[in-house]
Each structure stands twice: as C-alpha cells, then as structure tokens.
Protein backbone atom coordinates (compact mmCIF):
# COMPACT_ATOMS: atom_id res chain seq x y z
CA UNK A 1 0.00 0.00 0.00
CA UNK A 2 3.04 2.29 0.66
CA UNK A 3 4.57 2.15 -2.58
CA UNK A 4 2.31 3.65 -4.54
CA UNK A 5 2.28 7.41 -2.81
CA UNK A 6 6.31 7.20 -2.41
CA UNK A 7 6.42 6.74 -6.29
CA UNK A 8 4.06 9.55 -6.41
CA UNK A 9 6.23 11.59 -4.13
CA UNK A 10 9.41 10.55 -6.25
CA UNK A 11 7.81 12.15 -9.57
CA UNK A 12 6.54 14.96 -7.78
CA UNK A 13 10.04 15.71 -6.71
CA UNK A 14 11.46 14.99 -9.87
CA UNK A 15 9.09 17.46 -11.85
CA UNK A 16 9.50 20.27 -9.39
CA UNK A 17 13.52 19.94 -9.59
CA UNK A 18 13.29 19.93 -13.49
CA UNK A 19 10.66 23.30 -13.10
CA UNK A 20 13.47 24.71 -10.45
CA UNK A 21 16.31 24.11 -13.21
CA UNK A 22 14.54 25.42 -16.22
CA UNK A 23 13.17 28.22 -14.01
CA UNK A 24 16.94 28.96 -13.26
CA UNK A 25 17.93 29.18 -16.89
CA UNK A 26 15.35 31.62 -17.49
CA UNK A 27 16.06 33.74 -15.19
CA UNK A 28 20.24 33.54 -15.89
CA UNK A 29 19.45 34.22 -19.75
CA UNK A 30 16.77 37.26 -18.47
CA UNK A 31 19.32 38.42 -16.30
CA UNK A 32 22.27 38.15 -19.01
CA UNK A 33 19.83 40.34 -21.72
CA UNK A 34 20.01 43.01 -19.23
CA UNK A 35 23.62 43.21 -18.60
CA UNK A 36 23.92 43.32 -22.06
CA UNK A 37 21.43 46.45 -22.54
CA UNK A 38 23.00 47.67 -19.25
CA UNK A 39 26.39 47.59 -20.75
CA UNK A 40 25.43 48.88 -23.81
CA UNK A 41 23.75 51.84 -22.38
CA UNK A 42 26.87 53.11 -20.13
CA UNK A 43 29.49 52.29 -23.54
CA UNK A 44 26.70 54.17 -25.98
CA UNK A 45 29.26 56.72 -27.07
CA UNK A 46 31.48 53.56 -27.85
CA UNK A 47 29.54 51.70 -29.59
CA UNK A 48 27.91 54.54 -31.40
CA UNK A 49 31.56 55.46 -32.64
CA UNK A 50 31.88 51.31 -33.56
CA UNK A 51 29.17 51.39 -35.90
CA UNK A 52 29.62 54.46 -37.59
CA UNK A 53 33.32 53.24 -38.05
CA UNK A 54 32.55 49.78 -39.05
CA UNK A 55 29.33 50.91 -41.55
CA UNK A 56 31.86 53.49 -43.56
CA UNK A 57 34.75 50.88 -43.99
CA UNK A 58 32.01 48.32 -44.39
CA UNK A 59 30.91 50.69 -47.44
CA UNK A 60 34.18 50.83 -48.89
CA UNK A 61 34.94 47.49 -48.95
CA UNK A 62 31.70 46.50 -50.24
CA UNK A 63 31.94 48.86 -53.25
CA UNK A 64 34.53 46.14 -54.46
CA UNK A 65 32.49 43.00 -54.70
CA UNK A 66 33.22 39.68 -55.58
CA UNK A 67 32.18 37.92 -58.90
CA UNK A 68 32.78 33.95 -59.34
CA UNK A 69 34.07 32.81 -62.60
CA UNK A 70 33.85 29.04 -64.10
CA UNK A 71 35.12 27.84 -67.49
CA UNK A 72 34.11 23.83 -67.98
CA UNK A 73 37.26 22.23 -69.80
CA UNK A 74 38.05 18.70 -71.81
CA UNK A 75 41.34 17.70 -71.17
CA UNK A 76 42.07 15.77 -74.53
CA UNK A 77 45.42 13.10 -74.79
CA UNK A 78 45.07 11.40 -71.47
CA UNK A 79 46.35 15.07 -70.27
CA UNK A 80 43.68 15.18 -67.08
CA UNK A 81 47.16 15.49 -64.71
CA UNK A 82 48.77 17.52 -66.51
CA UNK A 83 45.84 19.86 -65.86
CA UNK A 84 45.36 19.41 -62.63
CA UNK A 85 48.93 20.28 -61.98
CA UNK A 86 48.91 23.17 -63.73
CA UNK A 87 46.04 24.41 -62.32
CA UNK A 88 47.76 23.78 -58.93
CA UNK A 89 50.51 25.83 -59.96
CA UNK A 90 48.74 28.81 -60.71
CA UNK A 91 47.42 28.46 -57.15
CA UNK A 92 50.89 28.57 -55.50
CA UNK A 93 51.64 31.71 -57.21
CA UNK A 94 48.47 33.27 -56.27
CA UNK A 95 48.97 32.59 -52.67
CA UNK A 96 52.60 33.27 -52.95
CA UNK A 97 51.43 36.85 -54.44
CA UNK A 98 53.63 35.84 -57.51
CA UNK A 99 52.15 38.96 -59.68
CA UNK A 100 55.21 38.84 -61.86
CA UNK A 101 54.34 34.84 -63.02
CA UNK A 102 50.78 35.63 -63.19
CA UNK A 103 51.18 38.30 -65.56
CA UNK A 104 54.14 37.74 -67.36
CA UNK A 105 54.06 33.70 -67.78
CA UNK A 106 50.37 33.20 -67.52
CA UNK A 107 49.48 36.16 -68.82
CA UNK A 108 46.89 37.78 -66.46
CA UNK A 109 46.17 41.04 -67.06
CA UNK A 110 45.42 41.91 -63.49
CA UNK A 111 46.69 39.27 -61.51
CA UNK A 112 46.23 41.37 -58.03
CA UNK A 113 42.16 40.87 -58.61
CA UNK A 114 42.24 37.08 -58.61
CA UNK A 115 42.22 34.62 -55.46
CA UNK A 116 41.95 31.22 -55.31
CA UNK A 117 41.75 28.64 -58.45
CA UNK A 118 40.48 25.15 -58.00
CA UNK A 119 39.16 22.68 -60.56
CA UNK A 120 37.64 19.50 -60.02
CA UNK A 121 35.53 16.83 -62.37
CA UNK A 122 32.26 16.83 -62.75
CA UNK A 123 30.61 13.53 -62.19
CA UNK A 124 29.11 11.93 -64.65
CA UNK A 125 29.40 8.01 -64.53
CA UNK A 126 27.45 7.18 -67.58
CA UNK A 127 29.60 9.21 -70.08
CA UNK A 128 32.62 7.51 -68.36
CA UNK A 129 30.89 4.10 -69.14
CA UNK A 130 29.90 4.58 -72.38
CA UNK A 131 33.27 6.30 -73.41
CA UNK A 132 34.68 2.93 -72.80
CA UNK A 133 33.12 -0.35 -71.71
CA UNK A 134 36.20 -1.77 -69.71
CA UNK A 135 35.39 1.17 -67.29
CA UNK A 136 31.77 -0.71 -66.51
CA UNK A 137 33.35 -4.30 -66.06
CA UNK A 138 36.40 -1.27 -63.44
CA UNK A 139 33.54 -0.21 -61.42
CA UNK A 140 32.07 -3.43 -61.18
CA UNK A 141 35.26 -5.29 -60.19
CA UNK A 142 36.08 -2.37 -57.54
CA UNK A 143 32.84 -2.16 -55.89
CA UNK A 144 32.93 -5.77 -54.89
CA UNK A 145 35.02 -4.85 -52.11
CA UNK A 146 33.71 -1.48 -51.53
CA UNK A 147 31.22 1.41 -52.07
CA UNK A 148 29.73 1.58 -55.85
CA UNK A 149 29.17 5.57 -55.02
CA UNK A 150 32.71 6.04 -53.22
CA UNK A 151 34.24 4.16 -56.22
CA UNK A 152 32.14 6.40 -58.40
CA UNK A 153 33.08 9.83 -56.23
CA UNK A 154 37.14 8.38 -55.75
CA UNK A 155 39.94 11.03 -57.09
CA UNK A 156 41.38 8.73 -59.25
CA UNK A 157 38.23 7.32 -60.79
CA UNK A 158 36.73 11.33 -60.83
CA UNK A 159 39.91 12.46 -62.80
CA UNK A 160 38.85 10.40 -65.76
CA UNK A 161 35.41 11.90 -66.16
CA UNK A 162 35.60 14.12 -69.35
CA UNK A 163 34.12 17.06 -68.31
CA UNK A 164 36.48 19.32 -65.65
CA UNK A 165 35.16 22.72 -64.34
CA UNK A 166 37.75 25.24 -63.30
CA UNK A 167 36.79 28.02 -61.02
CA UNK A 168 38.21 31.18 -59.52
CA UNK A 169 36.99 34.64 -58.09
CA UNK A 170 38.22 38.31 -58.57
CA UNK A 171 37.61 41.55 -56.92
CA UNK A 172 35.59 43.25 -58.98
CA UNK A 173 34.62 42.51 -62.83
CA UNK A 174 36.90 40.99 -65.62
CA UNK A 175 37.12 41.47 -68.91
CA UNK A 176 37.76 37.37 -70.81
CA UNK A 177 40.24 38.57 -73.34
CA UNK A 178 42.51 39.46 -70.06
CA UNK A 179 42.07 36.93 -68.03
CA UNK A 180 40.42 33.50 -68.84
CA UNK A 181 41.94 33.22 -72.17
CA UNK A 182 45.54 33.90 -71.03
CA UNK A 183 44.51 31.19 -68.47
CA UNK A 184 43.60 28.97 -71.02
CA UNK A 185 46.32 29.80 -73.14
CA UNK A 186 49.12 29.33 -70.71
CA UNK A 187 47.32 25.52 -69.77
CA UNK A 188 47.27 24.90 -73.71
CA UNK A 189 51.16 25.79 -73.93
CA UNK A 190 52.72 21.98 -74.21
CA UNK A 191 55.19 20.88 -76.61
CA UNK A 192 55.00 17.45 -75.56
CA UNK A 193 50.97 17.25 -76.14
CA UNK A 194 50.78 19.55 -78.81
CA UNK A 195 52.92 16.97 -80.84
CA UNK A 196 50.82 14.03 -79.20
CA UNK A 197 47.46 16.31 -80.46
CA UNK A 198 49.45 16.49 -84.04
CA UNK A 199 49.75 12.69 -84.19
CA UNK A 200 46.27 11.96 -83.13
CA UNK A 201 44.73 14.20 -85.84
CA UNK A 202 46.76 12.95 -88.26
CA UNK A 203 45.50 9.32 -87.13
CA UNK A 204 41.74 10.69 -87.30
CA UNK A 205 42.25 11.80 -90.61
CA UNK A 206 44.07 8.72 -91.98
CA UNK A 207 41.60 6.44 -90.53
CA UNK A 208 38.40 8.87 -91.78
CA UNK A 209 39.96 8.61 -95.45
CA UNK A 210 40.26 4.71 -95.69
CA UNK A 211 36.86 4.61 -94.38
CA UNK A 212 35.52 6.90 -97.49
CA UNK A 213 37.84 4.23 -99.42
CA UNK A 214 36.32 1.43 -98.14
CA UNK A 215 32.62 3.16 -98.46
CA UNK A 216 33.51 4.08 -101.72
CA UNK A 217 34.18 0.61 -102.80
CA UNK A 218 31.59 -1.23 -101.17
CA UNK A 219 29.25 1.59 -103.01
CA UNK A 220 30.66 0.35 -106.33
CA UNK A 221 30.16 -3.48 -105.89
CA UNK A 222 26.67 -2.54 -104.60
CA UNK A 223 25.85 -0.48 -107.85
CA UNK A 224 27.73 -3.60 -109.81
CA UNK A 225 25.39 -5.89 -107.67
CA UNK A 226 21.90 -3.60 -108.88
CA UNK A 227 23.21 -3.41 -112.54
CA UNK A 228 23.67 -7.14 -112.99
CA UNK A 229 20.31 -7.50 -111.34
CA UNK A 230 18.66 -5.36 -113.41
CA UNK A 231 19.93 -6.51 -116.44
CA UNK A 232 19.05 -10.10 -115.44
CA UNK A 233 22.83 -11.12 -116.10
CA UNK A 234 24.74 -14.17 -114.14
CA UNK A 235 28.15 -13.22 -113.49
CA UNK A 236 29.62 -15.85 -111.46
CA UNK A 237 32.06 -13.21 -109.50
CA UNK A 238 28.58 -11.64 -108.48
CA UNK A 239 27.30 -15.06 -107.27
CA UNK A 240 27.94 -14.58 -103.60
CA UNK A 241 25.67 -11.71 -103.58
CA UNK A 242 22.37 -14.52 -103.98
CA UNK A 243 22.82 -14.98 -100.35
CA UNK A 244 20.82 -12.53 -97.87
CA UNK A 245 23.15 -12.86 -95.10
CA UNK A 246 26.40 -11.68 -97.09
CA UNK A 247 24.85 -8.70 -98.64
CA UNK A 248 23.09 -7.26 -95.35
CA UNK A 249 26.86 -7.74 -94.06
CA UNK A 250 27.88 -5.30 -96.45
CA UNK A 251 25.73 -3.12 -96.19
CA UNK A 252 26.19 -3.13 -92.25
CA UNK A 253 29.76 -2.44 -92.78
CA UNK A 254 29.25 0.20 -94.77
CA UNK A 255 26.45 1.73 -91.89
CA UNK A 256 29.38 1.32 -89.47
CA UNK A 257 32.28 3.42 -91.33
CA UNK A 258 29.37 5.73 -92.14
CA UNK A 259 28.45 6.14 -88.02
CA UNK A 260 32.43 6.00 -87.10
CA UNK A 261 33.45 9.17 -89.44
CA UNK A 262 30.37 11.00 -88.01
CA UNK A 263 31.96 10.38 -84.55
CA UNK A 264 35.31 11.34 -85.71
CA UNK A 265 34.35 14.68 -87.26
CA UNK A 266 32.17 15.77 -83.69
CA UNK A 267 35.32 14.36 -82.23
CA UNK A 268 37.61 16.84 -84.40
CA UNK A 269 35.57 19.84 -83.11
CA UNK A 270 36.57 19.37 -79.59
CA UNK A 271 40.61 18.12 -80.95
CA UNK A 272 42.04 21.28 -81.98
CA UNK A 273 43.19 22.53 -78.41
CA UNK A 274 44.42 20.26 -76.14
CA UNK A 275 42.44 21.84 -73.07
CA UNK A 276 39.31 22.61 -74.39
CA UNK A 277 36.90 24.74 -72.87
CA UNK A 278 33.52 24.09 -73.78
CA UNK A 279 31.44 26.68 -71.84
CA UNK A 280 32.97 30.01 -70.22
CA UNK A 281 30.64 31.74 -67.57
CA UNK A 282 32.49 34.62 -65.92
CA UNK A 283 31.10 37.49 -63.69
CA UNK A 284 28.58 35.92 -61.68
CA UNK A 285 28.16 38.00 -58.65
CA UNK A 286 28.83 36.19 -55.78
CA UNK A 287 26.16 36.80 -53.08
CA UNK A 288 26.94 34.02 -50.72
CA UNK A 289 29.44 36.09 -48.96
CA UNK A 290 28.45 38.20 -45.47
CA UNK A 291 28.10 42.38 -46.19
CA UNK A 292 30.89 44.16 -44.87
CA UNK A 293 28.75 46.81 -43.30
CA UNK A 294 27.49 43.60 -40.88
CA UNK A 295 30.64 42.03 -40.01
CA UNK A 296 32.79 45.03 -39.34
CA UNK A 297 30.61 46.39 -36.53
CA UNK A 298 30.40 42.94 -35.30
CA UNK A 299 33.88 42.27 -35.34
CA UNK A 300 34.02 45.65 -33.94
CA UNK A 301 31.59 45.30 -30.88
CA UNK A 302 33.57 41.23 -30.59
CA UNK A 303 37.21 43.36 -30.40
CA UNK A 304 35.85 46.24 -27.87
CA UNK A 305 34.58 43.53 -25.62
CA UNK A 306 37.68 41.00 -25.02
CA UNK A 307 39.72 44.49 -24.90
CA UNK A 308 36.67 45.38 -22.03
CA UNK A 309 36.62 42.02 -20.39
CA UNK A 310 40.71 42.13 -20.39
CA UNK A 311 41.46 45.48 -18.53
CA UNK A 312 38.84 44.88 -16.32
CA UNK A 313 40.95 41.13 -15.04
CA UNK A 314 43.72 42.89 -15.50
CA UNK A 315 42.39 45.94 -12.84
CA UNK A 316 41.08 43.09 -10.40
CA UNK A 317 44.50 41.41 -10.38
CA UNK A 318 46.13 44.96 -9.38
C-alpha cells in the first residue's frame, strides 16, 4: 500500500527539480539580456563610434564586390594530370602573391584581382561508361570490395570523367580577353601534347579517309550488284551476292564506317586545343558572402569587448 504514494512523491520531486532548473535558466538568460542592454547603455558613445566606423569601412569594402568565374574544360590526350597540376601551380603563385608569373608567364592582365583557383571533375558516370566499356566491367570489379558511389566519387576514378570545371573569383569585374583566355592559353602551352594532339589528328584523318575508301568501294560493288540484277545477267564473281546474309553484311559495314566518321568529325571539333573549354561563364556576382557593413561592426563590438573584459581582469588582479 506504501509504494504507490512514495512513487508519487518521487515524480513529484522529480518534476518540481526539473521546473526549479529550467526556471533557473530563465532567469540567468533574463538576467544576461540586461547586462547586455545595461552595458550597452553606459558604452553608448562607444559603440555609437563602432558602428559608424565599421558601416563606412564596411561601405568601402563592399563597393569592391566579388564575382565567381567558371570555365568547364576537356582535357584531350590522357592530359587530365597535366591539368590538374597546372592548375595547382597557378594556385601557388596566387597565394605566394607571384604577380610577376601571373602576368608575365600566364598572362593575367590583373593578376592582383584574382584569389583562389580550383578545378575539379564533374561527375558523370554514364559518359565515363559509355566512353569505354572496360570502365563498366572497373567499377564493377572495384565495388565488390567497396562502395559503388565512393568508387564512383574516388579522385582517381573522378579524374577520368571528361568534363572538368575550373573556377576562380576576382575583386571586382573581368574582362575574358585578359584573363580566362591567357589562363587557357598558358594551360594549352605543351610541346609534348601539342605533338601528341598532331599525331592523333593525323591518325583521325588517316583512318576517316580509308573509311571513305572502303565506303567508296563497297558503293561500287553494290551499284555492280543492282546493274547485274537489273539486267538479269549471271556473273559468277557476283554469285555470292544470292545470299541474304552476305549482302546485309555489307551493307552493315558500310552503316558502321558511315556512323564512325560521323563520330570522328564531332570528335575533331573538340581536338584542336588540347584543353578545351567548352562553356565560359564569368562574372557571376557572388552573393553568398556576409556584407561588410554587418561584419565590421560585429567584429568591432567582438574586439571592444575582449579588450573590455581584459582590462577589467587585468584591474582586479592589481
């Protein structure tokens, strides 16, 4: 019979300690909003002076805003690390301040307005599949013995994607001429894959001409093929051609160069740099970035009161 009302009790005393602690916190964070206002009220003059400071500087520093910049790049001839180190290098002079290599070697017009340069791939799996169907049978193999997606989102496996986007910010707007084509420039300046881009378009071209040959040819034993048929004639080079199977074969082949040179010349639009950008968006304002005329007060007000909170220890300590 007595356990029941000592449970009771028990809550009771529970709930009431819980009220007593909340209670508490209310009246600490009450209590802490008017030291603040209290604070605020005896430093007015201070503060007053903080603001106006920090809202003209904040002004200033504002009028120069920031604009993003991306250019989305092919790196052709297996020369995605090449890239990637050049575009490191660029980075290491910009932090190093290196104004004479920016301007000079990469040829950046204004190299003081830039900051940081990074580049990294942009995913896309199923153009990395189809490019080549070993890569399928890659993933597959890897992913037995670990994440498909971390495979998928891995450096190494990332760097092969076609499709790279480069991106950088300035103060204040650029002009292209002066600074992403220098960039680009300066990342297309290779001997060594300029000659491996002369070889492979000379390859293209060799292998686009034997396919008009052979399309040529297969176009004059078909016309041979309609003439004898026509003309009712047995020609017993021509007799091969009665079967089905042997002439759709042909004519397969001949749908195949057809579909391959198409491929090569899209192919040769994207060849003739060895970075290739394929889309260049510059001067996109970047908004994502906190207003000047709200940090500086803030960082302001933060600065007055360690400085406060420090001569006051250092008074009590006296």
């Amino acid at each position: 019979m007595s356990t029941t009302p000592q449970s009771t009790d028990g809550q009771e005393i529970d709930l009431g300690s819980i009220s007593n602690f909340f209670k508490k916190i209310g009246n600490s964070f009450i209590n802490v909003i008017f030291d603040i206002i209290s604070f605020v009220r005896r430093k007015i003059v201070v503060f007053v002076t903080l603001t106006v400071v920090g809202l003209v500087l904040g002004y200033f520093f504002d009028r120069e805003k920031i604009y993003r910049h991306e250019i989305i790049v092919t790196p052709n001839f297996t020369s995605v690390d090449y890239l990637y180190s050049k575009i490191e290098l660029i980075n290491s002079r910009i932090k190093d301040n290196d104004t004479a290599f920016l301007k000079n070697t990469v040829g950046i017009k204004s190299p003081k307005k830039i900051g940081k340069i990074t580049i990294k791939p942009i995913s896309d799996v199923y153009k990395f599949i189809i490019s080549n169907p070993q890569n399928f049978e890659l993933i597959k193999l890897f992913s037995e013995d670990s994440d498909a997606k971390k495979i998928v989102e891995d450096e190494i496996t990332s760097k092969n994607y076609p499709f790279h986007v480069i991106s950088f910010n300035t103060k204040g707007l650029i002009i292209d001429t002066k600074t992403i084509i220098p960039i680009l420039n300066y990342l297309n300046n290779s001997d060594f894959y300029k000659k491996i881009q002369e070889e492979n378009l000379k390859n293209v071209y060799i292998k686009m001409a034997q396919n008009d040959s052979i399309i040529n040819q297969i176009n004059g034993v078909l016309n041979s093929f309609k003439n004898t048929s026509n003309g009712n004639q047995r020609n017993s080079s021509l007799v091969y051609y009665n079967e089905n199977t042997q002439l759709n074969d042909i004519i397969k082949t001949k749908e195949a160069l057809i579909k391959e040179n198409g491929n090569f010349k899209v192919e040769l639009v994207s060849l003739d740099k060895v970075i290739k950008e394929n889309s260049i968006v510059s001067n996109i304002k970047d908004d994502s970035l906190i207003s000047a005329k709200i940090a500086l007060p803030l960082f302001f007000y933060f600065c007055f009161f360690i400085f406060y909170k420090y001569t006051r220890i250092k008074k009590q300590k006296n």
